[in-house]
N, C-alpha and C. Protein backbone atom coordinates (compact mmCIF):
# COMPACT_ATOMS: atom_id res chain seq x y z
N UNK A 1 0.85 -1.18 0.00
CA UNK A 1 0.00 0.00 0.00
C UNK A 1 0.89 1.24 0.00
N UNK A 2 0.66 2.29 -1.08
CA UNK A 2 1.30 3.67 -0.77
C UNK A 2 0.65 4.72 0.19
N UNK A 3 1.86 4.96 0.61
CA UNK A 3 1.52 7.02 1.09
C UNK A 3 0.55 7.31 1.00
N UNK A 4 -0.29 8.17 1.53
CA UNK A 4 -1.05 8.82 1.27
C UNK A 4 -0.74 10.18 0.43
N UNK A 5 0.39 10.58 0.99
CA UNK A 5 1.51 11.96 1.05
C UNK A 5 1.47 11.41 -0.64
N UNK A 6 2.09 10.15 -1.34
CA UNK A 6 2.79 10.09 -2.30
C UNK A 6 1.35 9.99 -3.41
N UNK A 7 0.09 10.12 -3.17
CA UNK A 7 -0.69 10.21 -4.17
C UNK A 7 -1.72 11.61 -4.34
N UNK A 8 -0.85 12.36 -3.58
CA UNK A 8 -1.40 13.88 -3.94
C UNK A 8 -0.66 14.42 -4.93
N UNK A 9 -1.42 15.41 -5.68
CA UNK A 9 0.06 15.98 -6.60
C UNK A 9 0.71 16.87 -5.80
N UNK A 10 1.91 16.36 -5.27
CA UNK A 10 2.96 17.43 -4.51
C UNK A 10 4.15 17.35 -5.18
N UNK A 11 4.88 18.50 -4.46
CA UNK A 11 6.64 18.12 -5.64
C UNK A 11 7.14 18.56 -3.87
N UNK A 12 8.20 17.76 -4.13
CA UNK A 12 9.15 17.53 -3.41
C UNK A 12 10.46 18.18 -3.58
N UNK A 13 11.05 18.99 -2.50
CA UNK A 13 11.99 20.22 -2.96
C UNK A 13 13.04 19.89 -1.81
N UNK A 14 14.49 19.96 -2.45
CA UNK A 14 15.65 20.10 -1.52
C UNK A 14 16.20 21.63 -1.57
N UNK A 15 16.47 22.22 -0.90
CA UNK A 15 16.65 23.31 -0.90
C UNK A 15 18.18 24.03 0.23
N UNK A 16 18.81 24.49 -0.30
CA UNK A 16 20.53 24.55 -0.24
C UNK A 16 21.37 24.58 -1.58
N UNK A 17 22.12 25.32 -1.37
CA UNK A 17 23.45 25.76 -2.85
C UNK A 17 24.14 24.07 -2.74
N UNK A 18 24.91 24.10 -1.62
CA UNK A 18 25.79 22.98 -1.63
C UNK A 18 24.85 21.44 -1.26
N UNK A 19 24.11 21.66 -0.74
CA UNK A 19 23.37 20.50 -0.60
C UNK A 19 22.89 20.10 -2.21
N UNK A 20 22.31 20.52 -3.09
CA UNK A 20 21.90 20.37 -4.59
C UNK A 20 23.05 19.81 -4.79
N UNK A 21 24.32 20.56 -4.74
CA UNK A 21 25.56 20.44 -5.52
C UNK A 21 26.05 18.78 -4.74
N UNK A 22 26.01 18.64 -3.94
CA UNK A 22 26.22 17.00 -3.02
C UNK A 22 25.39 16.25 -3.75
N UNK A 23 23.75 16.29 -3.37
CA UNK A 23 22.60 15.38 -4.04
C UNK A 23 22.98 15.04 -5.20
N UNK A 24 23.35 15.91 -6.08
CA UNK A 24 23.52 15.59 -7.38
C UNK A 24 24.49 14.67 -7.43
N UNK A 25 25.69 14.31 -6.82
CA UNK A 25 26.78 12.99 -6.80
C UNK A 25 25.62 11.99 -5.92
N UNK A 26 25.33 12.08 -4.97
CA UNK A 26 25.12 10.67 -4.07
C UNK A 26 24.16 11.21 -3.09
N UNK A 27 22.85 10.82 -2.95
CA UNK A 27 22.31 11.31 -1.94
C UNK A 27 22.81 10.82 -0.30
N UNK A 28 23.88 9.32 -0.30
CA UNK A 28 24.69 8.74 0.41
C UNK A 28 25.41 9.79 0.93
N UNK A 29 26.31 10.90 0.11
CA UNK A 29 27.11 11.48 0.17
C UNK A 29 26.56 12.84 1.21
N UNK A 30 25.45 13.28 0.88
CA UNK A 30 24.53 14.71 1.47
C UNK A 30 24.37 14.16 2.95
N UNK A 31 24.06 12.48 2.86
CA UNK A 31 23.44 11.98 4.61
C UNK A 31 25.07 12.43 4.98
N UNK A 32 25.88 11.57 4.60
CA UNK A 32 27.36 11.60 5.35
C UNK A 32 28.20 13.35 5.53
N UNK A 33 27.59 14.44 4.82
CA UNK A 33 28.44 15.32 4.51
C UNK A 33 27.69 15.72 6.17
N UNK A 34 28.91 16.92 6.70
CA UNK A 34 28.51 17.57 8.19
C UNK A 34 28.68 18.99 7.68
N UNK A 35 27.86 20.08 8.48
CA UNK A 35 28.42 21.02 8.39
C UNK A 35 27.73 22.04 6.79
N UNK A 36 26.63 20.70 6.30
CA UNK A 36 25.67 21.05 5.14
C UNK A 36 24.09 21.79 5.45
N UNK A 37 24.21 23.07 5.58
CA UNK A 37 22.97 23.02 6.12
C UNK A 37 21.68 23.41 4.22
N UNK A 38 20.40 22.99 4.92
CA UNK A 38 19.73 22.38 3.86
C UNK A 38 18.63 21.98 4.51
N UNK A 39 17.44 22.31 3.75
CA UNK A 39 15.99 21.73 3.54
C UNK A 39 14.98 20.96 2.83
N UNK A 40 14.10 20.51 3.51
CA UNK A 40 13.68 19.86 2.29
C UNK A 40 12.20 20.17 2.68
N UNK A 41 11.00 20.02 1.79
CA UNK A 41 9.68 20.49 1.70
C UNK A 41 8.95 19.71 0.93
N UNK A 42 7.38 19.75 1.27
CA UNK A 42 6.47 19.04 0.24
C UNK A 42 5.28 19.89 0.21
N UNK A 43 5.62 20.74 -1.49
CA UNK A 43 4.74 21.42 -1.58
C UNK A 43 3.11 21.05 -2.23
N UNK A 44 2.07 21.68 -2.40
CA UNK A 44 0.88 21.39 -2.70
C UNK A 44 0.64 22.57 -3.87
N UNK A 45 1.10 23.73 -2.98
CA UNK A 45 0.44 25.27 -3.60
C UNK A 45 1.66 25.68 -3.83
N UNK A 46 1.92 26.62 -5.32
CA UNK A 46 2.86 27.41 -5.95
C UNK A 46 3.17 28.35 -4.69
N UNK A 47 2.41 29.28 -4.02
CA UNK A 47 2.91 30.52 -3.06
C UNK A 47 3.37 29.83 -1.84
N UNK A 48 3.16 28.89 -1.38
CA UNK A 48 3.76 28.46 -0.41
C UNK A 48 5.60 27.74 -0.77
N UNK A 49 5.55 27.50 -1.90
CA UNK A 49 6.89 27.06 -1.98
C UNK A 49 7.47 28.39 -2.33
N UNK A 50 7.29 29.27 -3.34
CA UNK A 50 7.38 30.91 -3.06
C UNK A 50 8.01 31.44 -2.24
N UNK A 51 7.46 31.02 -1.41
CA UNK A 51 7.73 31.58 0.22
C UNK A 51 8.75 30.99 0.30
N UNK A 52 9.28 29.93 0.39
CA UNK A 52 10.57 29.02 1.26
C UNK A 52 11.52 29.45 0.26
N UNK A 53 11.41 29.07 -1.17
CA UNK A 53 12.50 29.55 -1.96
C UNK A 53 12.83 30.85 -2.10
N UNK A 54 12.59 31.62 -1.14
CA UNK A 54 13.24 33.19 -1.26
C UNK A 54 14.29 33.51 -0.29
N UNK A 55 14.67 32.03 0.32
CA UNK A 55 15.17 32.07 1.71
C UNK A 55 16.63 31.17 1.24
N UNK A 56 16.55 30.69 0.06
CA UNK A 56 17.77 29.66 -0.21
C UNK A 56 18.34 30.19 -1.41
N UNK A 57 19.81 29.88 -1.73
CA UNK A 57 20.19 30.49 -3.18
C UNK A 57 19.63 29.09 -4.19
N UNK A 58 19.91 27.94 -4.13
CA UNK A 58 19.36 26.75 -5.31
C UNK A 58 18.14 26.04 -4.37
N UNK A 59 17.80 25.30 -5.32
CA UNK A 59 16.94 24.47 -4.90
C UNK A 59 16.88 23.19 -6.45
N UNK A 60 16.37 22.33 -5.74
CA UNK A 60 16.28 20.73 -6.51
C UNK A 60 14.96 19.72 -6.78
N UNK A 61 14.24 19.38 -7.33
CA UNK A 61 13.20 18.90 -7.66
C UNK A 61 13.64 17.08 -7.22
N UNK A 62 12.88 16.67 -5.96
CA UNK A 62 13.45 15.32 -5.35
C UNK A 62 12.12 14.67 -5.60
N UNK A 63 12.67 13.44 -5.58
CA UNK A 63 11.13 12.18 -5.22
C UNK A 63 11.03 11.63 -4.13
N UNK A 64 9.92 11.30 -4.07
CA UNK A 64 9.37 11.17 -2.48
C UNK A 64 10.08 9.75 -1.68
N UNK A 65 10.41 9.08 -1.80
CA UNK A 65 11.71 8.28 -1.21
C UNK A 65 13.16 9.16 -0.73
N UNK A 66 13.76 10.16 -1.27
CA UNK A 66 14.81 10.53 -1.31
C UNK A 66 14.54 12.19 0.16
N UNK A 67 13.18 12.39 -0.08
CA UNK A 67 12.02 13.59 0.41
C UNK A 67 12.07 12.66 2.02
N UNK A 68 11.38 11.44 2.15
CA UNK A 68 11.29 10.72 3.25
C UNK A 68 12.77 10.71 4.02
N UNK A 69 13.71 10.27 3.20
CA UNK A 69 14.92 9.96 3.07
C UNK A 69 15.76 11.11 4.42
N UNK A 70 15.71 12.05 3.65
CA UNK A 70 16.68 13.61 4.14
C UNK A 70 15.60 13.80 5.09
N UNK A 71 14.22 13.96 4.75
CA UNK A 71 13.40 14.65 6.46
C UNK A 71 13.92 13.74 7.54
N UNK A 72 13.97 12.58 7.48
CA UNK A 72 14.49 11.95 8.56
C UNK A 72 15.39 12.43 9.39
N UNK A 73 16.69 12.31 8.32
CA UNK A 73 17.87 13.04 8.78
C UNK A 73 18.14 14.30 9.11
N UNK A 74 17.12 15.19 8.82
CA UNK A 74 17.03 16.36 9.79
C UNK A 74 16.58 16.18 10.89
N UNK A 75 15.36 15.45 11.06
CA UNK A 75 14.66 15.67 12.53
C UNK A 75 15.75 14.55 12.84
N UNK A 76 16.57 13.67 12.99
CA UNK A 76 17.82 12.71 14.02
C UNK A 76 18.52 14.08 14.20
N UNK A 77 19.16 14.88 13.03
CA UNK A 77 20.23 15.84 13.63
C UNK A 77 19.57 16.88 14.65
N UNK A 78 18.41 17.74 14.40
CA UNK A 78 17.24 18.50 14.85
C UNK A 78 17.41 17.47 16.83
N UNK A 79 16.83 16.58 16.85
CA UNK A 79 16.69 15.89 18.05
C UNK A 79 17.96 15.68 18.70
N UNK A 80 19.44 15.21 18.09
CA UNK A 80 20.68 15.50 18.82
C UNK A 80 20.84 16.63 19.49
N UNK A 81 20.56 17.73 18.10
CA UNK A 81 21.23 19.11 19.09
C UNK A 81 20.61 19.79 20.19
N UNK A 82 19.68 18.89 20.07
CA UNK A 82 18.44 19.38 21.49
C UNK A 82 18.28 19.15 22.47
N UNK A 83 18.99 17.35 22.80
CA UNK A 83 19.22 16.64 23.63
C UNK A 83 20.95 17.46 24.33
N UNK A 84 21.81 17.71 23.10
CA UNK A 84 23.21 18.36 23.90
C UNK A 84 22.41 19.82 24.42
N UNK A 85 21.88 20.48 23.89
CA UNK A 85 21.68 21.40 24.55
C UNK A 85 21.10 21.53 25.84
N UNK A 86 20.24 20.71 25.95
CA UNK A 86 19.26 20.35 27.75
C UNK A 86 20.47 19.87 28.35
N UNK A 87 21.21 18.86 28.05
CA UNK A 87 22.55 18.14 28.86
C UNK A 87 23.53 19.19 29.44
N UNK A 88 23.59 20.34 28.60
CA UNK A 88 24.45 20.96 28.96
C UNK A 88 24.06 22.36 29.96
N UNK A 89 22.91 22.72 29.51
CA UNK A 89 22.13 23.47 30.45
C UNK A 89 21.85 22.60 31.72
N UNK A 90 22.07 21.61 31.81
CA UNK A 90 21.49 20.76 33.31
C UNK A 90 22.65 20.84 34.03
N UNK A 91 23.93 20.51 33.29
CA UNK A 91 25.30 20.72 33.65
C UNK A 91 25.19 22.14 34.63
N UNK A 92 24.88 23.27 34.00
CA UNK A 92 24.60 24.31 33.99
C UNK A 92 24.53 24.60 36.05
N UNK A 93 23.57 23.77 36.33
CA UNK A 93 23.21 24.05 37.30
C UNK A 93 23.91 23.65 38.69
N UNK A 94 25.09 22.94 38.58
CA UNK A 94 26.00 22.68 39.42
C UNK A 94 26.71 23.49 39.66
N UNK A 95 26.99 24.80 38.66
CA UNK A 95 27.91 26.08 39.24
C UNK A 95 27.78 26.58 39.99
């Protein structure tokens, strides 16, 4: 059974200069690169993607495997730096 997500007409957008420029060799390569910052989106409506692409210099037309793929890997990196940050603010409180 598919997506629900994958039988609307949506387009799927990576969005970053150097992230495009990575994707385009290996999407392997974009998970492993550090230090890449980059988005990704699933649009419905022309003005809403509008909106996001005025905020990036490139952007990339992805399919929804590769879309699933990278959101992941933001919200794992998104959830690390959130977890060091509480750890270290808790630290915080022994001074």
């Amino acid at each position: 059974m598919s997506n629900p997500e994958e039988n609307d007409i949506a387009t799927y957008v990576l969005f970053g200069d150097e992230a495009v420029s990575i994707y385009r060799v290996s999407i392997k390569h974009l998970l492993k690169a550090e230090d890449v910052k980059y988005a990704v989106g699933r649009y419905v409506t022309v003005k809403s993607f509008f909106e996001e692409k005025e905020k990036w210099k490139n952007y990339i037309e992805i399919d929804y495997p590769d879309y699933i793929t990278l959101k992941k890997h933001l919200d794992t990196i998104y959830a690390l730096a959130n977890k060091k940050k509480s750890f270290f603010s808790f630290l915080k409180l022994f001074k």
